[in-house]
C-alpha atoms as a PDB file:
ATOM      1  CA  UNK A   1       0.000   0.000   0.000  1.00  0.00           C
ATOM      2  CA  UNK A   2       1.130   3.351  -0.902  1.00  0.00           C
ATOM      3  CA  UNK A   3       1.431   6.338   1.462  1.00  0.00           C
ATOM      4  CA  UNK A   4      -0.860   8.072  -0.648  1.00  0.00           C
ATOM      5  CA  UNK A   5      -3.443   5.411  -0.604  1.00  0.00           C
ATOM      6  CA  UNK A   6      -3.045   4.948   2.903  1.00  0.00           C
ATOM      7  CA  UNK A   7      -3.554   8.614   3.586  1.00  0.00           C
ATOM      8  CA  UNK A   8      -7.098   9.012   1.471  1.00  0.00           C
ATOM      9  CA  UNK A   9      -7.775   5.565   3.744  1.00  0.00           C
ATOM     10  CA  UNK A  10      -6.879   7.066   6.622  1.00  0.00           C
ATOM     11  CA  UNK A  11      -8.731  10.536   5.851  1.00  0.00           C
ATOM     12  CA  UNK A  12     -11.645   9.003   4.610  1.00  0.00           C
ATOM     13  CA  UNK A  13     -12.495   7.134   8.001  1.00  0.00           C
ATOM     14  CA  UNK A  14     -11.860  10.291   9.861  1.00  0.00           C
ATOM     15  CA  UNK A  15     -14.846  11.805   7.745  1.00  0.00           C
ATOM     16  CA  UNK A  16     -17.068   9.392   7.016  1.00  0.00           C
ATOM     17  CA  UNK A  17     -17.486   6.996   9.736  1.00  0.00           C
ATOM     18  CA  UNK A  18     -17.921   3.441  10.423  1.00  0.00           C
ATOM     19  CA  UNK A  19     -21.520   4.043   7.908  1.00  0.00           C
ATOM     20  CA  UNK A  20     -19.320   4.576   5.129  1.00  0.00           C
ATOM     21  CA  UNK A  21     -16.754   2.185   5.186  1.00  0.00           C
ATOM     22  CA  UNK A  22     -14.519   1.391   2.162  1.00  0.00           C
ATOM     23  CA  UNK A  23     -14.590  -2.018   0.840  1.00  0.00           C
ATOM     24  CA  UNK A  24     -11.040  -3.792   0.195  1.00  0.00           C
ATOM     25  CA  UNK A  25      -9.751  -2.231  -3.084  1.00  0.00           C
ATOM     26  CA  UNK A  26      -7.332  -4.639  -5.537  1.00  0.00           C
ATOM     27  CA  UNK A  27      -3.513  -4.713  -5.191  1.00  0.00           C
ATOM     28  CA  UNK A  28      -2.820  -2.979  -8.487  1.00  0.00           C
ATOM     29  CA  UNK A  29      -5.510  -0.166  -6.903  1.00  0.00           C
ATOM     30  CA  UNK A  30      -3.735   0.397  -4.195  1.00  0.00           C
ATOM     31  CA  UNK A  31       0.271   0.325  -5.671  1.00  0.00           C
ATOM     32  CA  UNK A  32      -1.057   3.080  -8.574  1.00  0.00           C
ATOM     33  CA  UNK A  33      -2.935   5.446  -6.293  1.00  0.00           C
ATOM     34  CA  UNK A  34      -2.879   8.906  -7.305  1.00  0.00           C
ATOM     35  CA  UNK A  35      -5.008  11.876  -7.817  1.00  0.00           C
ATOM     36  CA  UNK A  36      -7.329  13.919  -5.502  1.00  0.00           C
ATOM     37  CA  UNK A  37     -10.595  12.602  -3.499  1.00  0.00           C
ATOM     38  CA  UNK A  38     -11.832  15.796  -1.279  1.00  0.00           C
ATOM     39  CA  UNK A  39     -14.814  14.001   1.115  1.00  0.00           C
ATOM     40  CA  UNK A  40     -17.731  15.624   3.184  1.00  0.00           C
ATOM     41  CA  UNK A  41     -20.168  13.816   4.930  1.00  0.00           C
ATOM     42  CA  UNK A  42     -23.654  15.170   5.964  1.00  0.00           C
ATOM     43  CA  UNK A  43     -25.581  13.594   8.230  1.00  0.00           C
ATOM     44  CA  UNK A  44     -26.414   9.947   6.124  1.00  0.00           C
ATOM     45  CA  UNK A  45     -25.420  11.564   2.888  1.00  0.00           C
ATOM     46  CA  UNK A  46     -21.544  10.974   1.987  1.00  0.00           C
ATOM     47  CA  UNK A  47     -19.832  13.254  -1.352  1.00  0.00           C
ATOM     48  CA  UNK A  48     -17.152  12.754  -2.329  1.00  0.00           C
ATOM     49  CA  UNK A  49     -15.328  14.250  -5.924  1.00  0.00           C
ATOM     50  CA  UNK A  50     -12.908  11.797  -7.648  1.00  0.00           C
ATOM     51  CA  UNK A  51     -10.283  14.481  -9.505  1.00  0.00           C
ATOM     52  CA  UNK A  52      -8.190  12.740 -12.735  1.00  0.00           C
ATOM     53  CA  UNK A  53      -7.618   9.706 -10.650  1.00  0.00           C
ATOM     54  CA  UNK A  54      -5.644   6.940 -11.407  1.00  0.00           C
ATOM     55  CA  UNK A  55      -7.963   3.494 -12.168  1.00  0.00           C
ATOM     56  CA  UNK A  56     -10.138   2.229  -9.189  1.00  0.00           C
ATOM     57  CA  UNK A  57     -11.083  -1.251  -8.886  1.00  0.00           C
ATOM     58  CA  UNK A  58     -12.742  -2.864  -5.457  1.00  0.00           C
ATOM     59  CA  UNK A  59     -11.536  -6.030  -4.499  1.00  0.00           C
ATOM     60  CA  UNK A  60     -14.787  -6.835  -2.154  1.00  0.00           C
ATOM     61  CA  UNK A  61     -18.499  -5.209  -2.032  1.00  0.00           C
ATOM     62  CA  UNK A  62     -19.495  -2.047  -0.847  1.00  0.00           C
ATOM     63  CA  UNK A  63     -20.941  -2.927   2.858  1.00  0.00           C
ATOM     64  CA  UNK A  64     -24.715  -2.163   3.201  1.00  0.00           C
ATOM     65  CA  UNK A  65     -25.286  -1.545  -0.274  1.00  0.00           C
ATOM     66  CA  UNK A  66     -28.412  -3.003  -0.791  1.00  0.00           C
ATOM     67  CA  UNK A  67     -29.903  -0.121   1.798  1.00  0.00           C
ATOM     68  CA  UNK A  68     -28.076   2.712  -0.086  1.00  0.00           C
ATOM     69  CA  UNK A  69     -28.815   4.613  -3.182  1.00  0.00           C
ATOM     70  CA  UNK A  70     -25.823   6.017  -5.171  1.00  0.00           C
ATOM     71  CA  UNK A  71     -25.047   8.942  -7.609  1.00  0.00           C
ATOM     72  CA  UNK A  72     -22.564   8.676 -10.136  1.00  0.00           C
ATOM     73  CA  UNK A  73     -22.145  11.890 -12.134  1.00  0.00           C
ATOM     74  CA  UNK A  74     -19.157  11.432 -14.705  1.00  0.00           C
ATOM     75  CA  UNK A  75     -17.299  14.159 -15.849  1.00  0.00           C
ATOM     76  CA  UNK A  76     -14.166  12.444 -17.503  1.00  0.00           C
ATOM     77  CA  UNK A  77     -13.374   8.581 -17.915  1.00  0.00           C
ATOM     78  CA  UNK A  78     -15.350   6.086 -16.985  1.00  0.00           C
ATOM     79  CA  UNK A  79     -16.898   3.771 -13.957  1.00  0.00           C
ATOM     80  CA  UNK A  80     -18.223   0.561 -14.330  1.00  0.00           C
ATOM     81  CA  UNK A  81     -20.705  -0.796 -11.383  1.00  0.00           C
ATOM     82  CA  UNK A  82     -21.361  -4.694 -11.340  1.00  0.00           C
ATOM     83  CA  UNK A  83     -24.632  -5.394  -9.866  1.00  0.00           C
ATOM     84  CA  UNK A  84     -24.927  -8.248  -7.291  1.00  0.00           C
ATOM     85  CA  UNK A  85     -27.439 -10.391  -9.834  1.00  0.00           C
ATOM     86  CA  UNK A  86     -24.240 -10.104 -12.824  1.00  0.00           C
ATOM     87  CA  UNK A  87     -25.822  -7.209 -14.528  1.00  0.00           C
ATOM     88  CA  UNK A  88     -23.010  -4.685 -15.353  1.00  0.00           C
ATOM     89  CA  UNK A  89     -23.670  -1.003 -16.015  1.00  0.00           C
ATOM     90  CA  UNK A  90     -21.206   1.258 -17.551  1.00  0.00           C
ATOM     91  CA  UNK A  91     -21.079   5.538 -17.066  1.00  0.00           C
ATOM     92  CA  UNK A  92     -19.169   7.508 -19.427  1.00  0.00           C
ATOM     93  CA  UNK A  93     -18.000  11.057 -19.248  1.00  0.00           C
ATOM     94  CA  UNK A  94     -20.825  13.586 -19.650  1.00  0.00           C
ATOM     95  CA  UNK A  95     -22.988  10.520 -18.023  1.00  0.00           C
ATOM     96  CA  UNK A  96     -24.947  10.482 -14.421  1.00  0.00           C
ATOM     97  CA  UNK A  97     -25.940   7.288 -12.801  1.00  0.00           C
ATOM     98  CA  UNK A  98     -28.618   6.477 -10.053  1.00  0.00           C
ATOM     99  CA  UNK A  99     -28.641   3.621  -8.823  1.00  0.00           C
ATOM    100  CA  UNK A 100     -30.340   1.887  -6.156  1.00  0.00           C
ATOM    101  CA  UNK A 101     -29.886  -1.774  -4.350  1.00  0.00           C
ATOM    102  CA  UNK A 102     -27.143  -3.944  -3.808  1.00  0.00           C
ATOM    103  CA  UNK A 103     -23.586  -3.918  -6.050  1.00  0.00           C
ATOM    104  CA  UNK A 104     -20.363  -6.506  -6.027  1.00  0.00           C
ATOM    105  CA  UNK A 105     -18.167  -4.461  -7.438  1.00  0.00           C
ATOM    106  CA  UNK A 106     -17.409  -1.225  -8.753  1.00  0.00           C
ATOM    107  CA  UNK A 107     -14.457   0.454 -10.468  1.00  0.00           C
ATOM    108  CA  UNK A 108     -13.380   3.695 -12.601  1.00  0.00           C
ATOM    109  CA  UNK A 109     -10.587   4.306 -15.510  1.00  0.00           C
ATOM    110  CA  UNK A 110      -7.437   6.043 -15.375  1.00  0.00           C
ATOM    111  CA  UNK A 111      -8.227  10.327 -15.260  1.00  0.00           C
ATOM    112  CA  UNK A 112     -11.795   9.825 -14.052  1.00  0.00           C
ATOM    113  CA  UNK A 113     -12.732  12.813 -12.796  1.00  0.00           C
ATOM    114  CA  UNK A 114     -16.766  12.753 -10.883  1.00  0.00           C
ATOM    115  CA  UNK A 115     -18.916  13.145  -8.453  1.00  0.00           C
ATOM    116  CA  UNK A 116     -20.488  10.238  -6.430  1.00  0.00           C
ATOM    117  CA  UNK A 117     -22.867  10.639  -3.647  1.00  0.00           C
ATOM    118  CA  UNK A 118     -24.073   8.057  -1.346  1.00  0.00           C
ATOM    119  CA  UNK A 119     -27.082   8.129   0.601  1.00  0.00           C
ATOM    120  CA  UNK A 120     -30.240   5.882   2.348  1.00  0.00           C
ATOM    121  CA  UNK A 121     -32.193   4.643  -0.478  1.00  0.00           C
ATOM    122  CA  UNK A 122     -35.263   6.227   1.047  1.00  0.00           C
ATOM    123  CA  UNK A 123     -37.846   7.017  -1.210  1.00  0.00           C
ATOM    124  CA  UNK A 124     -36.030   6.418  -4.590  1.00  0.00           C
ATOM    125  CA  UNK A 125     -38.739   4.031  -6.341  1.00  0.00           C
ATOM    126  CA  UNK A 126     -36.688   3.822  -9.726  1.00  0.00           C
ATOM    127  CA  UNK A 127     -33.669   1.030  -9.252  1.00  0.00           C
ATOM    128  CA  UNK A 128     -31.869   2.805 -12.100  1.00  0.00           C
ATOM    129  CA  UNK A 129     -32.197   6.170 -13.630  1.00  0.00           C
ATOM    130  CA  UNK A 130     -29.587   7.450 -15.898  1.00  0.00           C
ATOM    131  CA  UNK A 131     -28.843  10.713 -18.392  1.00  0.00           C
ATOM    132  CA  UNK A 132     -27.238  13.240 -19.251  1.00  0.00           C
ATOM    133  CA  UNK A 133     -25.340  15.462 -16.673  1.00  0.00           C
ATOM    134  CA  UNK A 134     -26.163  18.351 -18.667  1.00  0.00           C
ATOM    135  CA  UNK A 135     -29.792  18.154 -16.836  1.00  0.00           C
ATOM    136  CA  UNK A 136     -31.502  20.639 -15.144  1.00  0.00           C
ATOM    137  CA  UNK A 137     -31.835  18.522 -11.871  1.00  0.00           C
ATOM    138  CA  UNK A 138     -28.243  16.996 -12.045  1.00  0.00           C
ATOM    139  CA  UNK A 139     -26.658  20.457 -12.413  1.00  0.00           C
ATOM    140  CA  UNK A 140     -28.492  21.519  -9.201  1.00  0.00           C
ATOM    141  CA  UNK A 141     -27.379  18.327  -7.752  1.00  0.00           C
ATOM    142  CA  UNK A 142     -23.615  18.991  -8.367  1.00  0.00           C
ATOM    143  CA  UNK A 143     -23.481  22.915  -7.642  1.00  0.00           C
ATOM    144  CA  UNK A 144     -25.629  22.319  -4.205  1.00  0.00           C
ATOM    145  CA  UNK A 145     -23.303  19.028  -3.557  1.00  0.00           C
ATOM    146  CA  UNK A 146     -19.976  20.851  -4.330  1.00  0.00           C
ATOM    147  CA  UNK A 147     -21.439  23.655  -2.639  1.00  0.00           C
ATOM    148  CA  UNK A 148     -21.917  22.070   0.743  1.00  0.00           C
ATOM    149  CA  UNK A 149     -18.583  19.776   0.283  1.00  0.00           C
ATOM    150  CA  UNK A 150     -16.621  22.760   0.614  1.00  0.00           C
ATOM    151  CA  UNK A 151     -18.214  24.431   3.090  1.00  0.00           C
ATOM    152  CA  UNK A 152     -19.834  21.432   5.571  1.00  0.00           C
ATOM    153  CA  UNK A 153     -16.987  22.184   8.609  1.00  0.00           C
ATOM    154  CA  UNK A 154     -18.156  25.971   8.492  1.00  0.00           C
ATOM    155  CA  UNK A 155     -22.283  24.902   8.695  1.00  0.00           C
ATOM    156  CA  UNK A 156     -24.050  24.222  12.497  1.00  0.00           C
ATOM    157  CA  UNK A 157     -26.378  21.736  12.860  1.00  0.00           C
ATOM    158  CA  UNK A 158     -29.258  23.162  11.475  1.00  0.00           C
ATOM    159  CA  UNK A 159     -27.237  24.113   8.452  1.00  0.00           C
ATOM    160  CA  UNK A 160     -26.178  20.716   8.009  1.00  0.00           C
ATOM    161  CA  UNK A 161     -29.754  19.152   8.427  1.00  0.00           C
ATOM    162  CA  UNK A 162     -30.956  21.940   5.686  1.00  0.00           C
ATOM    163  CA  UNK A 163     -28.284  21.110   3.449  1.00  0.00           C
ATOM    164  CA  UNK A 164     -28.663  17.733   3.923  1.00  0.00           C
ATOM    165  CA  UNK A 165     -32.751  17.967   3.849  1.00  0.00           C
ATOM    166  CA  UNK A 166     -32.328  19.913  -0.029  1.00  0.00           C
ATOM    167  CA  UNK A 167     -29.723  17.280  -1.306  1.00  0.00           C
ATOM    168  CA  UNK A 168     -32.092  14.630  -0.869  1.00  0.00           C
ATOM    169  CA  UNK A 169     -35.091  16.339  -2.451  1.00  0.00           C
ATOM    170  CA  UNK A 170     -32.694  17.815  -5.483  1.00  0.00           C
ATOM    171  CA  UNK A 171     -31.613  13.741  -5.654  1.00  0.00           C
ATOM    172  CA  UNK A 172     -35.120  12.398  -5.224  1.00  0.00           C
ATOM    173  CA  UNK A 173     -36.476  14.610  -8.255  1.00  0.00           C
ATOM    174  CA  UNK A 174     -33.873  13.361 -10.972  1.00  0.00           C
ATOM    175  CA  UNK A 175     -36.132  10.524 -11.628  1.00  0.00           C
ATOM    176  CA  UNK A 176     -38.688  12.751 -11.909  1.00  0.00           C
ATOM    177  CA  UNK A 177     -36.992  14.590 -14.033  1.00  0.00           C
ATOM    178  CA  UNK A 178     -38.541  17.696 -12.580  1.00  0.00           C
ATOM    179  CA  UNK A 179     -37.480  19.910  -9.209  1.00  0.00           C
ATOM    180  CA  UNK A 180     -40.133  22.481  -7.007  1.00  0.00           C
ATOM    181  CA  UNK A 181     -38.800  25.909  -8.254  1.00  0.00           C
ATOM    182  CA  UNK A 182     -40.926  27.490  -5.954  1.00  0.00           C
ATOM    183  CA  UNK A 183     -39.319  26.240  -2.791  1.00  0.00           C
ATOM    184  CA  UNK A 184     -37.570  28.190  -1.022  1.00  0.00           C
ATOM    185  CA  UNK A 185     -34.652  25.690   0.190  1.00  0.00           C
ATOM    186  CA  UNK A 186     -33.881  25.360  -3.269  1.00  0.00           C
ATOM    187  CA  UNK A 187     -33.255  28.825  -4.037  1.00  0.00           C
ATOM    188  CA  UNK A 188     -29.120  28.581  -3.638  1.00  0.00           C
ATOM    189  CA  UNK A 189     -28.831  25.193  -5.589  1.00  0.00           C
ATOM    190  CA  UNK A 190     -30.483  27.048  -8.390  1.00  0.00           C
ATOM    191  CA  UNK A 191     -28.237  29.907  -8.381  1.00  0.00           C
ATOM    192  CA  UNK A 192     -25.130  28.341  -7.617  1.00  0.00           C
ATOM    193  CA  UNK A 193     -25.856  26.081 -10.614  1.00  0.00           C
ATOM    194  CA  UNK A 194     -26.806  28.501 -12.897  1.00  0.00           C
ATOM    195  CA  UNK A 195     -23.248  30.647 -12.066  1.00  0.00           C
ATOM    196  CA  UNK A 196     -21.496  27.728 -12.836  1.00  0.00           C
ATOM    197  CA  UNK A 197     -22.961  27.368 -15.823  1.00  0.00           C
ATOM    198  CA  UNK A 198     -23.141  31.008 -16.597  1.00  0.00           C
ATOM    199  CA  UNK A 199     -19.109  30.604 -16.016  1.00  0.00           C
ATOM    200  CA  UNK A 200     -18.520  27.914 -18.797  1.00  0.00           C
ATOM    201  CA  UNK A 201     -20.401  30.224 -21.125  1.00  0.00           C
ATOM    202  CA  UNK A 202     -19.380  33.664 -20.195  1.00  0.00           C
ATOM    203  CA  UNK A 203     -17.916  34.154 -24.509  1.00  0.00           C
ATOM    204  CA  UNK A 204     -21.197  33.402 -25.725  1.00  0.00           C
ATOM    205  CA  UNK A 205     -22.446  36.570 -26.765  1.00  0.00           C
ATOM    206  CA  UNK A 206     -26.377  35.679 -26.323  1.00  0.00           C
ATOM    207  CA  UNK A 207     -25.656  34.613 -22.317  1.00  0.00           C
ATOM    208  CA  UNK A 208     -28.342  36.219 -20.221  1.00  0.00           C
ATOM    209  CA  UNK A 209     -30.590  35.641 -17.565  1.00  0.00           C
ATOM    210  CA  UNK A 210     -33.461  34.207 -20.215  1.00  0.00           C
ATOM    211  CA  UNK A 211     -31.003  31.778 -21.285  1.00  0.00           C
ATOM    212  CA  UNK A 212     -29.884  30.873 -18.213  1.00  0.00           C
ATOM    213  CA  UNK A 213     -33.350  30.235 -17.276  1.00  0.00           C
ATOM    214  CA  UNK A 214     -34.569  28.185 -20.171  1.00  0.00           C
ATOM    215  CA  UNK A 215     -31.552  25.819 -19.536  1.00  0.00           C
ATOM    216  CA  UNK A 216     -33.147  25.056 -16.088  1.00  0.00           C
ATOM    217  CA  UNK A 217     -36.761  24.632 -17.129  1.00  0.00           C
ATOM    218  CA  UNK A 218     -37.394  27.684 -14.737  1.00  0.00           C
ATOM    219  CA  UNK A 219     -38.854  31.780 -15.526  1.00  0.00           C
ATOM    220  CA  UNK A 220     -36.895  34.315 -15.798  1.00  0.00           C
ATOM    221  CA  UNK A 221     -38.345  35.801 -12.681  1.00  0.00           C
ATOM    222  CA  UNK A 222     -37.741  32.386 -10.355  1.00  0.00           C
ATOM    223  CA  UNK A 223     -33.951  32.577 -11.676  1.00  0.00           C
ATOM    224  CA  UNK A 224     -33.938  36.289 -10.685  1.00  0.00           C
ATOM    225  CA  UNK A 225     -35.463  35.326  -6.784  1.00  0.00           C
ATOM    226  CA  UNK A 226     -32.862  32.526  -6.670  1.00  0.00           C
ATOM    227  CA  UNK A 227     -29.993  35.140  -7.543  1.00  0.00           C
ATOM    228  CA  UNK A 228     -31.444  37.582  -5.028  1.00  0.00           C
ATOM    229  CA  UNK A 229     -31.634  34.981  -2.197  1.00  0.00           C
ATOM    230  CA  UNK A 230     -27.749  35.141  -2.645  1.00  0.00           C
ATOM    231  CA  UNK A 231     -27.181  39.226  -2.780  1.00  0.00           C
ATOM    232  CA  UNK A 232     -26.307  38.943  -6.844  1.00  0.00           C
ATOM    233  CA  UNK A 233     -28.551  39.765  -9.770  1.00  0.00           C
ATOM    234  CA  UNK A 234     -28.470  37.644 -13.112  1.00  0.00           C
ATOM    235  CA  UNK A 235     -27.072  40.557 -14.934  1.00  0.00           C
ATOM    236  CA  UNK A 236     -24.852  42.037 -12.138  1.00  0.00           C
ATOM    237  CA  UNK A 237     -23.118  38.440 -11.979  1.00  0.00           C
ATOM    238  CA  UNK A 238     -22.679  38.416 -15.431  1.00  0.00           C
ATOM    239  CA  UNK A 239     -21.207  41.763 -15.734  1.00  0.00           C
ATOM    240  CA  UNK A 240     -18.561  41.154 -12.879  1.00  0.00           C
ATOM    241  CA  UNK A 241     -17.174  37.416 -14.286  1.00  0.00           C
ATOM    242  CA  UNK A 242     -16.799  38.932 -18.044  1.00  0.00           C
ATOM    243  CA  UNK A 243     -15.256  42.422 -16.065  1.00  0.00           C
ATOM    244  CA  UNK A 244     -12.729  39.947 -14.256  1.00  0.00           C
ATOM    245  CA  UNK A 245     -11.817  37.379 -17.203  1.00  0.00           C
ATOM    246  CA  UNK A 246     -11.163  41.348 -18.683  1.00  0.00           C
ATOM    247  CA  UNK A 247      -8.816  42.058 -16.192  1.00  0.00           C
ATOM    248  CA  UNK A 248      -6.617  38.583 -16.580  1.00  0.00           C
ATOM    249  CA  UNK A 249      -6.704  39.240 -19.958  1.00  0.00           C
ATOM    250  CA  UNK A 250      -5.214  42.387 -19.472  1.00  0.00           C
ATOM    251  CA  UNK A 251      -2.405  41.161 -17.086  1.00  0.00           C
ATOM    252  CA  UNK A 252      -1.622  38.543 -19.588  1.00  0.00           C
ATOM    253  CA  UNK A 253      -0.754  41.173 -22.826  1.00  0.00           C
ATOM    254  CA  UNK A 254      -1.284  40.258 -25.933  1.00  0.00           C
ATOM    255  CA  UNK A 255      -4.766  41.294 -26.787  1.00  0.00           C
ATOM    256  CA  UNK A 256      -5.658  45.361 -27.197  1.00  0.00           C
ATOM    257  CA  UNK A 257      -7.864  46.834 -25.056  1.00  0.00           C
ATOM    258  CA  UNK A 258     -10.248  47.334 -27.932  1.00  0.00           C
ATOM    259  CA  UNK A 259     -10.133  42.806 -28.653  1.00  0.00           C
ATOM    260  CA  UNK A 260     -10.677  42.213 -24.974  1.00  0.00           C
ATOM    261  CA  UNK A 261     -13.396  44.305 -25.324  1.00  0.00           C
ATOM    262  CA  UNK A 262     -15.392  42.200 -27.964  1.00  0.00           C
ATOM    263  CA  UNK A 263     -14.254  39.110 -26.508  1.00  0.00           C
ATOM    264  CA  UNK A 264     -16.211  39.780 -23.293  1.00  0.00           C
ATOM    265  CA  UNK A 265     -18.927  41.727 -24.914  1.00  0.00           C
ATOM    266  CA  UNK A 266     -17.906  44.954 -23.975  1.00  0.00           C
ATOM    267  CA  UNK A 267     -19.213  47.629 -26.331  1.00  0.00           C
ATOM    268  CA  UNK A 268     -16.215  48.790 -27.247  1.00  0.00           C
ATOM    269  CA  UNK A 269     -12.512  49.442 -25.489  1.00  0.00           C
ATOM    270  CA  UNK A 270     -13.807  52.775 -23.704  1.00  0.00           C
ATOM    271  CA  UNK A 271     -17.236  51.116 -21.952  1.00  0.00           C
ATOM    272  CA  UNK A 272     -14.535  48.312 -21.219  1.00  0.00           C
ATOM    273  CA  UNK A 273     -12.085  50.871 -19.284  1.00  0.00           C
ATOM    274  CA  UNK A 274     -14.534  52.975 -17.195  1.00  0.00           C
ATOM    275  CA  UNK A 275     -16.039  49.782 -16.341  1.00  0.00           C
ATOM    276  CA  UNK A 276     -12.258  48.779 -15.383  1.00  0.00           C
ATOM    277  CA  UNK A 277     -11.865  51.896 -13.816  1.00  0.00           C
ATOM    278  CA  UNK A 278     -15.062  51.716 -11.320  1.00  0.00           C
ATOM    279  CA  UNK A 279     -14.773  48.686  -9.994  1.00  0.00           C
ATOM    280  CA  UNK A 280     -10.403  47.997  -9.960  1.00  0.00           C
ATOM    281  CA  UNK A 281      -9.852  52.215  -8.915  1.00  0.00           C
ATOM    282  CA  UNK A 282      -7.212  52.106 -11.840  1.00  0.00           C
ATOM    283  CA  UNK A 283      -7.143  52.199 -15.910  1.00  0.00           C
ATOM    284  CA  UNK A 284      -6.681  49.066 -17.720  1.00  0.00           C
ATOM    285  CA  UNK A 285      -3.218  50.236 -18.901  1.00  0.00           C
ATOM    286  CA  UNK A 286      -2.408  50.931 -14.794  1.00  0.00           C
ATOM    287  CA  UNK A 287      -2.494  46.601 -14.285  1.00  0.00           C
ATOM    288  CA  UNK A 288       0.464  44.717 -13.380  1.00  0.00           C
ATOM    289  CA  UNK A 289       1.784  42.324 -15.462  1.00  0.00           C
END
């Protein structure tokens, strides 16, 4: 066993507990460890985010599986799951996976990168319900679960139970394939996951709150309560990401004032600098390099 493997070992105990013990992993898993796996655990809810990982491949079964449901949401690679009755399921990159009921094995490619949640199987009635991660309900699933994995040591208890109460309902709507934009709790999921999408997409020259919106199946107006919940408006956000990809551009050289301008949708290079100006207190051409 490696130190590094034996490290995640040991650090994934500390978090998770004796409910979310690690089965016995294969020799050649164990030798080739590398990559990142940051853990949270909420109440009966564990996340955890598998970043360009070497291969994984369990040597036992998962303990308890058959009372657990289980969220695979692919980003790069691939994980395989073996089901206890031989059936074998396969999630590729761009791929989400819910599965519910008892596995024998399960395992991942070399530079996986994902997101996998386990959790009670509760009131998931589907045994398997699979898509694309590019769903409105699975990108409120990953913002609100990255969301609360890097924040869960800073929440108190009723924190916790509320962002452990929300990840359950976002989870328990994917086979739905429908969420309750009009609750409340939901509000933060919905806005964190529409800035990170609003991030990926911040060239696209038609970006705005109505598309944002239409990607999540929600109005305008819900998007705009969701964003308010949080202190931001749609088109405030916008403004300030495109106003700070601006501003590395400008540190890096290379492009005039005037083509930064048009590649962040800036009317032209003098809207670009007293928008510079206001919020930095200094002209572009005043930025270190």
């Amino acid at each position: 066993m490696t130190a590094a493997f034996d490290s995640f070992r040991r650090r994934w105990a500390a978090v998770m507990g004796e409910s979310f013990r690690l089965p016995a992993f294969t020799p050649s898993t164990a030798a080739g460890f590398r990559g990142a796996i940051p853990v949270a655990r909420v109440h009966d809810v564990a996340i955890s985010s598998v970043l360009d990982a070497s291969a994984f491949s369990t040597a036992t079964a998962p303990e308890a599986s058959a009372g657990k449901a289980r969220l695979w949401i692919v980003r790069r690679g691939t994980w395989t799951l073996r089901e206890r009755r031989g059936v074998t399921r396969t999630v590729r990159a761009g791929e989400f996976l819910l599965h519910r009921g008892a596995l024998e094995r399960f395992g991942s490619a070399p530079h996986s990168s994902s997101l996998h949640l386990a959790m009670p199987a509760g009131s998931l009635a589907a045994p398997v319900t699979r898509g694309s991660v590019r769903t409105p309900e699975i990108r409120l699933v990953a913002a609100h679960a990255e969301m609360v994995r890097e924040t869960s040591t800073t929440l108190g208890p009723a924190g916790l139970r509320a962002a452990r109460d929300t990840l359950i309902e976002l989870i328990e709507a994917v086979p739905r394939g429908v969420f309750d934009d009009a609750e409340p709790l939901l509000a933060p999921a919905l806005a964190e996951a529409a800035k990170r999408l609003a991030d990926d997409r911040l060239a696209d020259p038609d970006l705005s709150a109505g598309t944002l919106a239409r990607e999540f199946n929600v109005s305008v107006r819900t998007l705009q309560r969701a964003f308010a919940r949080t202190g931001d408006g749609v088109a405030s956000y916008l403004r300030d990401r495109r106003l700070e990809r601006a501003r590395r551009d400008v540190a890096a050289g290379g492009l005039t004032i005037t083509e930064i301008a048009a590649r962040w949708h800036f009317a032209d290079g003098s809207h670009l600098s007293r928008a510079f100006r206001k919020r930095y207190g200094h002209p572009p051409s005043a930025t270190p390099r």
